[in-house]
C-alpha atoms as a PDB file:
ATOM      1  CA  UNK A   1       0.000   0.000   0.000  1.00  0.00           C
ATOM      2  CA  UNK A   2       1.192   3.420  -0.743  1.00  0.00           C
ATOM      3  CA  UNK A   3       2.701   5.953   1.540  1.00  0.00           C
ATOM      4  CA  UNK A   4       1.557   9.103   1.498  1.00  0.00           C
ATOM      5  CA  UNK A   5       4.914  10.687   0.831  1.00  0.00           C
ATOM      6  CA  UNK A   6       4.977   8.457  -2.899  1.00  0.00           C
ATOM      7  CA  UNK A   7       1.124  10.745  -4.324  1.00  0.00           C
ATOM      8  CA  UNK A   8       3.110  13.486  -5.708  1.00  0.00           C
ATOM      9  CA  UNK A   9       2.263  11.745  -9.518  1.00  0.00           C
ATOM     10  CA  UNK A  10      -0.949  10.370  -8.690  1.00  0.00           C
ATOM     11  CA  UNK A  11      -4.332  12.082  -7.721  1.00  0.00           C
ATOM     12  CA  UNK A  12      -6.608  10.974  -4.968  1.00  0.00           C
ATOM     13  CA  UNK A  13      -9.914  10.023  -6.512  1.00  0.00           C
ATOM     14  CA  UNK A  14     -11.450  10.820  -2.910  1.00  0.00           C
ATOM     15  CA  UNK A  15     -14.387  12.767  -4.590  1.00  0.00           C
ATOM     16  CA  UNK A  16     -12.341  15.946  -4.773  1.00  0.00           C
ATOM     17  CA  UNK A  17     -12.264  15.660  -8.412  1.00  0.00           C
ATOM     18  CA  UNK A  18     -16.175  14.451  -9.361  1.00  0.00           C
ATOM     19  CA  UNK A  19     -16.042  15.511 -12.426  1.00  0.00           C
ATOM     20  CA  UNK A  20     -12.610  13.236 -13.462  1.00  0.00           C
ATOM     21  CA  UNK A  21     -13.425  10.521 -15.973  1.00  0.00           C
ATOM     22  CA  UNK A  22     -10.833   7.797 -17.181  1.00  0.00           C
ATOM     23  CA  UNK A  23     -10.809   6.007 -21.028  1.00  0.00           C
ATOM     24  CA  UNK A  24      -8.438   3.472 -20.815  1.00  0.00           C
ATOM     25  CA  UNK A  25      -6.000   2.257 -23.019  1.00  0.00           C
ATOM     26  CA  UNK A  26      -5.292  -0.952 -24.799  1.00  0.00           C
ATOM     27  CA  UNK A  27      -1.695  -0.428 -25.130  1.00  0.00           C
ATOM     28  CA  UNK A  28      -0.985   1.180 -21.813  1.00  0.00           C
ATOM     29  CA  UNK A  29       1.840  -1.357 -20.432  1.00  0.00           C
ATOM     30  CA  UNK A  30       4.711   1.018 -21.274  1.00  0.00           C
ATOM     31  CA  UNK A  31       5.447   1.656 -17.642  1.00  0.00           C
ATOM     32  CA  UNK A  32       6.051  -2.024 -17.164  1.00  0.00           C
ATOM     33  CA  UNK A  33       9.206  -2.386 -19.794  1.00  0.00           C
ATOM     34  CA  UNK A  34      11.331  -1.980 -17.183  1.00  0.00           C
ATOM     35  CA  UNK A  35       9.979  -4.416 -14.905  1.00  0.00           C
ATOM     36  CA  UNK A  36      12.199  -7.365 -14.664  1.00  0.00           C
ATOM     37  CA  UNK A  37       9.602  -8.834 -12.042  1.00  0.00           C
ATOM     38  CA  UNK A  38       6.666  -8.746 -10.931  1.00  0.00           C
ATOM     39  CA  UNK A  39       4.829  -9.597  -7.496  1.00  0.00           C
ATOM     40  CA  UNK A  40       2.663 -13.028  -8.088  1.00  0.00           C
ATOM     41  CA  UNK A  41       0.083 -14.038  -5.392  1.00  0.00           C
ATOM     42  CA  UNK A  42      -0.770 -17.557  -4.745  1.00  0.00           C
ATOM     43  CA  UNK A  43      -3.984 -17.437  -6.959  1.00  0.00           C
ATOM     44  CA  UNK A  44      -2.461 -17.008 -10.108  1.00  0.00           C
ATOM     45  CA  UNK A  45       0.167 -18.926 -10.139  1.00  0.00           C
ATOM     46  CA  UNK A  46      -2.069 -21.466 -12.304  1.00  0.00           C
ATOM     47  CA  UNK A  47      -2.020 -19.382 -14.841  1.00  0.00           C
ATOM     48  CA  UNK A  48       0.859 -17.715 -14.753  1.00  0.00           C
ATOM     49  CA  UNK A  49       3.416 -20.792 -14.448  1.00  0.00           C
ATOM     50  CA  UNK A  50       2.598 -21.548 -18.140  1.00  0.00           C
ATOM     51  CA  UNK A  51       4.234 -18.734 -19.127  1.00  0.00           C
ATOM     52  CA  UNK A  52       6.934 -17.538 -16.571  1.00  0.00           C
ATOM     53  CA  UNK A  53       9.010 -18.492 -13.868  1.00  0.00           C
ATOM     54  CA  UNK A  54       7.930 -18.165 -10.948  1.00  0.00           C
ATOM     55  CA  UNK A  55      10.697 -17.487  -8.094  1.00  0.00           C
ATOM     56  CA  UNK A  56      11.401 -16.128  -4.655  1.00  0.00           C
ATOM     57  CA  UNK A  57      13.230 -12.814  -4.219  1.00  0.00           C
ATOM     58  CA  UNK A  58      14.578 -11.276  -1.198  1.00  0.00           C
ATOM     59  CA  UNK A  59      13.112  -7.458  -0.625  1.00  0.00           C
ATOM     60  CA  UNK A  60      15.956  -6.985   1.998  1.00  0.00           C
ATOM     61  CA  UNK A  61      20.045  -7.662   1.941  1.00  0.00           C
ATOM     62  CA  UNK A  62      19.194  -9.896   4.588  1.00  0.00           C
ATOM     63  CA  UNK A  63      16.252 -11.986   3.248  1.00  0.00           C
ATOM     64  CA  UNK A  64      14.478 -11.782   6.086  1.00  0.00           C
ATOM     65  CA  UNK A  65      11.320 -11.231   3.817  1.00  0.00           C
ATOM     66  CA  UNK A  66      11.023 -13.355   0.340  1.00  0.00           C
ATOM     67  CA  UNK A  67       8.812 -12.798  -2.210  1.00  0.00           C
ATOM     68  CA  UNK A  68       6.977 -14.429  -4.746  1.00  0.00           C
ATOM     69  CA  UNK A  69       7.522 -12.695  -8.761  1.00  0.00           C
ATOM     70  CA  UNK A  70       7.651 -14.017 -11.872  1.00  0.00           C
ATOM     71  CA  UNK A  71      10.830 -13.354 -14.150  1.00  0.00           C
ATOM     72  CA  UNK A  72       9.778 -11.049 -16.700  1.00  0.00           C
ATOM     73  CA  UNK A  73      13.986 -10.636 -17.781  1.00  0.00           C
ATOM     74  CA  UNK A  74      17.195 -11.335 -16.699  1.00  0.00           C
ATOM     75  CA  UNK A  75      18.926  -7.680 -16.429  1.00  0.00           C
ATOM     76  CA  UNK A  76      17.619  -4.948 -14.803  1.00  0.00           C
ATOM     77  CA  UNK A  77      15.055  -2.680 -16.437  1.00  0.00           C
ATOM     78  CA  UNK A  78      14.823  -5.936 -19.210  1.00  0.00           C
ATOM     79  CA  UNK A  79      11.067  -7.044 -19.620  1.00  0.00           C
ATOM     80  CA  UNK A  80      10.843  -9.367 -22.470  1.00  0.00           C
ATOM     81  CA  UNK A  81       6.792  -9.642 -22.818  1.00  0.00           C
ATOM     82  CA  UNK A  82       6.462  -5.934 -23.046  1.00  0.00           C
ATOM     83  CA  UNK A  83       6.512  -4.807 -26.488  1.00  0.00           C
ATOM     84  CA  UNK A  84       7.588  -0.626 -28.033  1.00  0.00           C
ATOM     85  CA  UNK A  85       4.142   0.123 -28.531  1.00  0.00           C
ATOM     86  CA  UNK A  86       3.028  -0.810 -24.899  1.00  0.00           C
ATOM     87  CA  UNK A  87       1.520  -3.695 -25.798  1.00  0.00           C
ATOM     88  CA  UNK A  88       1.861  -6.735 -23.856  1.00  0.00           C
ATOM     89  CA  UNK A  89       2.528  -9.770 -25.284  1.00  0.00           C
ATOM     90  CA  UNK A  90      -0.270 -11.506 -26.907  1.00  0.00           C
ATOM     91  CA  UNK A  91      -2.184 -14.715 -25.396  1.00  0.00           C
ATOM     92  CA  UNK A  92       0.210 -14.278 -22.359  1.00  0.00           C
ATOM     93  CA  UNK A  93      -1.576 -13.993 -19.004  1.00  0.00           C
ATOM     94  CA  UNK A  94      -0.828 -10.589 -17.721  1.00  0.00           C
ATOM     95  CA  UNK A  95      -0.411 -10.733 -13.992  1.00  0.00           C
ATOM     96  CA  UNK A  96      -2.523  -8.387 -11.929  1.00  0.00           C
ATOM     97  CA  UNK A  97       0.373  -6.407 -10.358  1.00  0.00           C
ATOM     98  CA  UNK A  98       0.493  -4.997 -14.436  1.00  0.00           C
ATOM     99  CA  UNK A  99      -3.464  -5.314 -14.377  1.00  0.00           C
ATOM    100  CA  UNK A 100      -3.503  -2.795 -11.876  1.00  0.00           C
ATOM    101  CA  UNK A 101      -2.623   0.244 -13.940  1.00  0.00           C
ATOM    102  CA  UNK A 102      -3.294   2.857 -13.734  1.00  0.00           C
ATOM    103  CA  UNK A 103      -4.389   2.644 -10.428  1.00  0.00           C
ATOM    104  CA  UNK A 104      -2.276   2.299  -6.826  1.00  0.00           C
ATOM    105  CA  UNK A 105      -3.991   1.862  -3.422  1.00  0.00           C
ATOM    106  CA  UNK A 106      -3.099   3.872  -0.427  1.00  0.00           C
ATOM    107  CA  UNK A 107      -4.197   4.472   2.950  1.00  0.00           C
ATOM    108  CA  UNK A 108      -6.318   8.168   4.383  1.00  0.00           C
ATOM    109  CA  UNK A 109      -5.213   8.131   7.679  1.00  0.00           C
ATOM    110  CA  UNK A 110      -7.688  10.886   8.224  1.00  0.00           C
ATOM    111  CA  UNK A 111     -11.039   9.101   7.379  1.00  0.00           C
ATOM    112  CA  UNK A 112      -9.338   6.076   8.244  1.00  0.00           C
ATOM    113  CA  UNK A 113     -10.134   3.978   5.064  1.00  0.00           C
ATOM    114  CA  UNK A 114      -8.370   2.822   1.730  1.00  0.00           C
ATOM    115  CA  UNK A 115      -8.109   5.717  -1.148  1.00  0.00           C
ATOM    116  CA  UNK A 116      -7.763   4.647  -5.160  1.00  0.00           C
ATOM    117  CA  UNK A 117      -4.844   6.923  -6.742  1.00  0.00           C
ATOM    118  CA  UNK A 118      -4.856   7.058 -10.656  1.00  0.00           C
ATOM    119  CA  UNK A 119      -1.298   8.494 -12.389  1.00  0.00           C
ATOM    120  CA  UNK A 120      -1.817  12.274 -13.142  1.00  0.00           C
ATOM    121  CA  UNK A 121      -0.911  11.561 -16.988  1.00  0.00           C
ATOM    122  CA  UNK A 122      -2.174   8.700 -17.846  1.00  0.00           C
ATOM    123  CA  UNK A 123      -3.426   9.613 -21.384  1.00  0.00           C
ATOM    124  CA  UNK A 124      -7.144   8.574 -21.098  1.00  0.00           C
ATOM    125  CA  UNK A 125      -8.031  11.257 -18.235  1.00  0.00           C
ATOM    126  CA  UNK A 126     -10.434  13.610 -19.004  1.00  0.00           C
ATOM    127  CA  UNK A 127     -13.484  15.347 -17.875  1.00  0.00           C
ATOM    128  CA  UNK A 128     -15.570  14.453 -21.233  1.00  0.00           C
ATOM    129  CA  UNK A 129     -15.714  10.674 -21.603  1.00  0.00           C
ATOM    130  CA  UNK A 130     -15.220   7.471 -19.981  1.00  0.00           C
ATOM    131  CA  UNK A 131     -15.646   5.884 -17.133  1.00  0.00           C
ATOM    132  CA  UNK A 132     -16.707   8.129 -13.984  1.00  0.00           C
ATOM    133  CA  UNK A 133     -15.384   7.623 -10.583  1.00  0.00           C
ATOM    134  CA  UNK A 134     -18.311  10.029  -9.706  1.00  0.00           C
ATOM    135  CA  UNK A 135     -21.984   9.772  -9.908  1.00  0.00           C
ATOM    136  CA  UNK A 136     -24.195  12.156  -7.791  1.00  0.00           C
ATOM    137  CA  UNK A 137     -21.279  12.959  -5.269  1.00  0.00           C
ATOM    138  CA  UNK A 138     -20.874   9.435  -4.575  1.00  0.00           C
ATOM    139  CA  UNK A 139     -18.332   6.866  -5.218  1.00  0.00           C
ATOM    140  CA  UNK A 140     -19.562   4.850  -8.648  1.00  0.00           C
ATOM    141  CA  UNK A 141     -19.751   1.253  -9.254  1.00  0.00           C
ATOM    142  CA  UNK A 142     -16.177   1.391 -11.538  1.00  0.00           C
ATOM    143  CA  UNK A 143     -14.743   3.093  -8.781  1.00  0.00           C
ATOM    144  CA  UNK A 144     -16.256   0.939  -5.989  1.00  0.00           C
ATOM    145  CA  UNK A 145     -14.890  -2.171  -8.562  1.00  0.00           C
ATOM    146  CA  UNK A 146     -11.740  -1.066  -8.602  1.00  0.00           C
ATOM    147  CA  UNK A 147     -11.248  -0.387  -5.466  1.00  0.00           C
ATOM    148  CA  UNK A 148     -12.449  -4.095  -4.187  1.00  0.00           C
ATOM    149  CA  UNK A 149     -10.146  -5.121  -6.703  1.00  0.00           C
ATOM    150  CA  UNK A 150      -6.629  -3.417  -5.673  1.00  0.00           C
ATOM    151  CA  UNK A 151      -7.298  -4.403  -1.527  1.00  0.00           C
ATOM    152  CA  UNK A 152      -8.121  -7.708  -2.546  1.00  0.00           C
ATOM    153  CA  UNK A 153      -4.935  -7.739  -4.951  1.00  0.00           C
ATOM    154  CA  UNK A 154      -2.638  -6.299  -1.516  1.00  0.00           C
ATOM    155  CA  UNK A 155      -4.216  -8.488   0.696  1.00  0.00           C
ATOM    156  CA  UNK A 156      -3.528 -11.668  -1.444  1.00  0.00           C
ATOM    157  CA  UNK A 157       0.402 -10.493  -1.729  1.00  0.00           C
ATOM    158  CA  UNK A 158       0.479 -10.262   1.816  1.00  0.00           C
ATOM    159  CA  UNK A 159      -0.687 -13.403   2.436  1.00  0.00           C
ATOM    160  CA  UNK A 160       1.611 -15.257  -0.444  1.00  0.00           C
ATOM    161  CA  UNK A 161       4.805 -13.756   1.385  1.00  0.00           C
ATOM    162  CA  UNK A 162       3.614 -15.041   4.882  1.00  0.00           C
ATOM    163  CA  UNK A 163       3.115 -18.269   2.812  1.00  0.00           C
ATOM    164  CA  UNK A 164       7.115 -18.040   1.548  1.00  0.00           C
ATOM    165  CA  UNK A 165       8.172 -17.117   4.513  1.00  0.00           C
ATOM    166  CA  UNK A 166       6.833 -19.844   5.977  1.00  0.00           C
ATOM    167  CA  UNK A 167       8.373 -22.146   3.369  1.00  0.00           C
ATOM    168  CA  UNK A 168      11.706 -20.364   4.434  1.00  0.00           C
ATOM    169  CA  UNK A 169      11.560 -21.336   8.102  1.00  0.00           C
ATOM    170  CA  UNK A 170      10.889 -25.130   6.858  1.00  0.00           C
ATOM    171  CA  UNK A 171      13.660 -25.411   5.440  1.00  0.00           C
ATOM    172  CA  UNK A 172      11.843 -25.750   1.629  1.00  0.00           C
ATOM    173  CA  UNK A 173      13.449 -22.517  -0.045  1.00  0.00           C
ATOM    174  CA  UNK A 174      17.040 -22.464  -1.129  1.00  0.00           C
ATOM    175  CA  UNK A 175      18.876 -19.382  -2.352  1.00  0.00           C
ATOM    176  CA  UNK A 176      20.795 -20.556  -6.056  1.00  0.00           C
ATOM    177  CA  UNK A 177      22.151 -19.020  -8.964  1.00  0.00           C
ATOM    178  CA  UNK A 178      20.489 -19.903 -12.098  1.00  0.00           C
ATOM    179  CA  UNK A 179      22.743 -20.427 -15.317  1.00  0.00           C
ATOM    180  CA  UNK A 180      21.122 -20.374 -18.333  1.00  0.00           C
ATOM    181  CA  UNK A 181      22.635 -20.341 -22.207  1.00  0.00           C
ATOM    182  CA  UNK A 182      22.151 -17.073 -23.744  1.00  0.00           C
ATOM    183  CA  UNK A 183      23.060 -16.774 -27.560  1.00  0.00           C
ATOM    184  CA  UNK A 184      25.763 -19.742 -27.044  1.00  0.00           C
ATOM    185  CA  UNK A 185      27.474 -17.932 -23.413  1.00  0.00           C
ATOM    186  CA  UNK A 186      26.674 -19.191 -20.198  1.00  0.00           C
ATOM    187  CA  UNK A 187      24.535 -16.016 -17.866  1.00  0.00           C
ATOM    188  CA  UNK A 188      24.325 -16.925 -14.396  1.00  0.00           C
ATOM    189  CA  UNK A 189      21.793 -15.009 -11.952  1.00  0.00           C
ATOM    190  CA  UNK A 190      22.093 -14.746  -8.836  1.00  0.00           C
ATOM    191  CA  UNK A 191      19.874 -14.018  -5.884  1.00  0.00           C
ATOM    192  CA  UNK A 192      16.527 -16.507  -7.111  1.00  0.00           C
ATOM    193  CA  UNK A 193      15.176 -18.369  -4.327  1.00  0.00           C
ATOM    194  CA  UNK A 194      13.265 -21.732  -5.245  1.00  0.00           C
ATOM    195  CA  UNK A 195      12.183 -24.486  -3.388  1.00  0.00           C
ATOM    196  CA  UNK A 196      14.816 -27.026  -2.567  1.00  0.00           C
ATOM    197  CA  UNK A 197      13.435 -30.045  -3.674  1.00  0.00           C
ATOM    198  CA  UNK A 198      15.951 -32.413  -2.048  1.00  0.00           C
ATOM    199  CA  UNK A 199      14.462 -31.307   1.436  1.00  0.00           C
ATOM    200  CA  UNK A 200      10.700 -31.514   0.182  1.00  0.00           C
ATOM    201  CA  UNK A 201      11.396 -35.208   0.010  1.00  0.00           C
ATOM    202  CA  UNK A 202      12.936 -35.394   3.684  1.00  0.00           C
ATOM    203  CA  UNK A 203       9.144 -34.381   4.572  1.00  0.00           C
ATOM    204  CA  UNK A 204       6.905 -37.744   6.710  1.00  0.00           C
ATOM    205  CA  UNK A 205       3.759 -38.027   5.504  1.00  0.00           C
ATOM    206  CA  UNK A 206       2.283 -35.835   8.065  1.00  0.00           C
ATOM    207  CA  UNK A 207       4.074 -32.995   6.872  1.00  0.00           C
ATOM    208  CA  UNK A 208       3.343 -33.598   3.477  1.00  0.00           C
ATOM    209  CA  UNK A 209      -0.586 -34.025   4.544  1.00  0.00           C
ATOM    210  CA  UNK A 210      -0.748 -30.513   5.675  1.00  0.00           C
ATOM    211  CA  UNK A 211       0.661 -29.009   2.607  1.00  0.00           C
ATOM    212  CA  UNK A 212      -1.576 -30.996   0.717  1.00  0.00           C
ATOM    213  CA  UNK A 213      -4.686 -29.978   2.042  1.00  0.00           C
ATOM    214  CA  UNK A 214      -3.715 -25.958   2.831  1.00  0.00           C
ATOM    215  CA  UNK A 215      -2.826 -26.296  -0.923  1.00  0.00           C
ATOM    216  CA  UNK A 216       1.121 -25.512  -0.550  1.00  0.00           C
ATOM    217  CA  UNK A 217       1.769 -29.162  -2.798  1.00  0.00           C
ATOM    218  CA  UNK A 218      -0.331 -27.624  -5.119  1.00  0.00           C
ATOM    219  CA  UNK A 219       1.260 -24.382  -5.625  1.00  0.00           C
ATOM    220  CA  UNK A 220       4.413 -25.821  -4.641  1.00  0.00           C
ATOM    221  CA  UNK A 221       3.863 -28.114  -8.435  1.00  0.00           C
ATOM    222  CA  UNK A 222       3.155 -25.028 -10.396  1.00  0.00           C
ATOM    223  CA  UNK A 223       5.967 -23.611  -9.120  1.00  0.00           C
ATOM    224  CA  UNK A 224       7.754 -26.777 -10.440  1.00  0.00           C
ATOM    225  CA  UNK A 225       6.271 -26.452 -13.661  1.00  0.00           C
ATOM    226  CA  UNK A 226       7.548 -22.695 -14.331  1.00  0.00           C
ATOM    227  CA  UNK A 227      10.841 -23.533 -13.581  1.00  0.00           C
ATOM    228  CA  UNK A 228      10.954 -25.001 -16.953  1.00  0.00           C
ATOM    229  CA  UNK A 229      10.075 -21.176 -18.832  1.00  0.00           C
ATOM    230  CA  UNK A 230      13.283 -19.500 -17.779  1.00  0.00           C
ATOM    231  CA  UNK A 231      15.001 -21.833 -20.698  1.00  0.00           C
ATOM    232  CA  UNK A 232      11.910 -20.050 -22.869  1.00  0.00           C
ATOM    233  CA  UNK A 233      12.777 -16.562 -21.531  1.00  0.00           C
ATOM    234  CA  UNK A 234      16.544 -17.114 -22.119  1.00  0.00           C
ATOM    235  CA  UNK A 235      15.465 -18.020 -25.640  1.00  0.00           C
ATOM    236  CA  UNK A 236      13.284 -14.978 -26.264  1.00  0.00           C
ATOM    237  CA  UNK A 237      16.844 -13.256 -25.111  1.00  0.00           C
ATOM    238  CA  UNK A 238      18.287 -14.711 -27.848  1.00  0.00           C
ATOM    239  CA  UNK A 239      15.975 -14.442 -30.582  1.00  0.00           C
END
């Protein structure tokens, strides 16, 4: 969730703009070319392990707190899905995090409640047409939609890094480096936390009852299952 100090680009829509109408865009995932990763929660990994790895990254030096993403590029400011026109690419799931746009969620510690924030120039503001976060002085559906939508979206990342974390303390995440072939050289990356296999297997069948029925097997598999994609995103490098 936002801090207040981070608004200066976005405005508030907290009613005092009522007249403030949005038009989205279809191509509008420029801002997201230089997004190596993205934040993943649990409930799309489904989707999004056919197309990307998923991994664990550390937010801190001391990775004390992991995080789930999937790999969107292997250098900084590389995303490989993301196309010069701001497209994304096409028939790829598009995770939420990028779904999101242009909106951010914050916190009015005055009224005590969650506020929607919307990028001061995004392109498809305007007064004349669109969507209204208005109607009669009052909050409108789209805005009421979106707004359900962005909590639920933090709430769910919140609860998928308590679910890593908890991963970490058993013992079931391992810090590697990943090499991969890129145009013929060998690229190693550092810093990608995955589960460690090897100690997954050291489980009884108690433990390995509980993560089947709170569903960590399950996501644990599609995790699994991406791994295989960062050989497809180190040939998208190369082509």
């Amino acid at each position: 969730m936002l801090d207040q100090k981070t608004t200066d680009s976005l405005v508030a829509l907290d009613g005092t703009n009522p007249a403030l109408k949005i038009k989205l865009q279809s191509h509008h995932y420029g801002f997201a070319q230089t997004a190596n990763a993205m934040p993943l929660a649990q409930s799309e990994y489904e989707q999004a392990c056919k197309y990307y790895p998923i991994v664990f990254i550390a937010t801190d030096t001391q990775a004390t707190q992991l995080q789930s993403v999937v790999l969107m590029g292997f250098e900084a400011e590389q995303n490989l899905f993301v196309k010069s026109d701001g497209s994304w690419e096409p028939s790829h799931y598009i995770p939420a995090y990028a779904q999101r746009h242009p909106y951010q969620l914050g916190w009015d510690s005055t009224q005590q409640q969650p506020v929607v924030y919307v990028e001061s120039t995004y392109p498809g503001l305007n007064q004349d047409e669109g969507m209204a976060f208005y109607e009669n002085g009052e909050p409108s559906d789209y805005l009421q939609q979106i707004t359900h939508a962005l909590y639920t979206l933090e709430r769910e990342l919140e609860q998928t890094q308590q679910w890593a974390m908890r991963l970490k303390e058993k013992g079931l995440l391992a810090e590697q480096n990943v090499n991969l072939t890129i145009d013929g050289q060998t690229q190693s990356i550092a810093g990608v936390w995955v589960v460690d296999f090897s100690q997954l297997d050291q489980l009884d069948d108690t433990e390995l009852a509980q993560l089947y029925h709170n569903g960590s097997l399950s996501l644990i598999e599609q995790h699994r299952v991406s791994l295989s994609n960062l050989d497809v995103l180190a040939q998208r490098v190369g082509s």
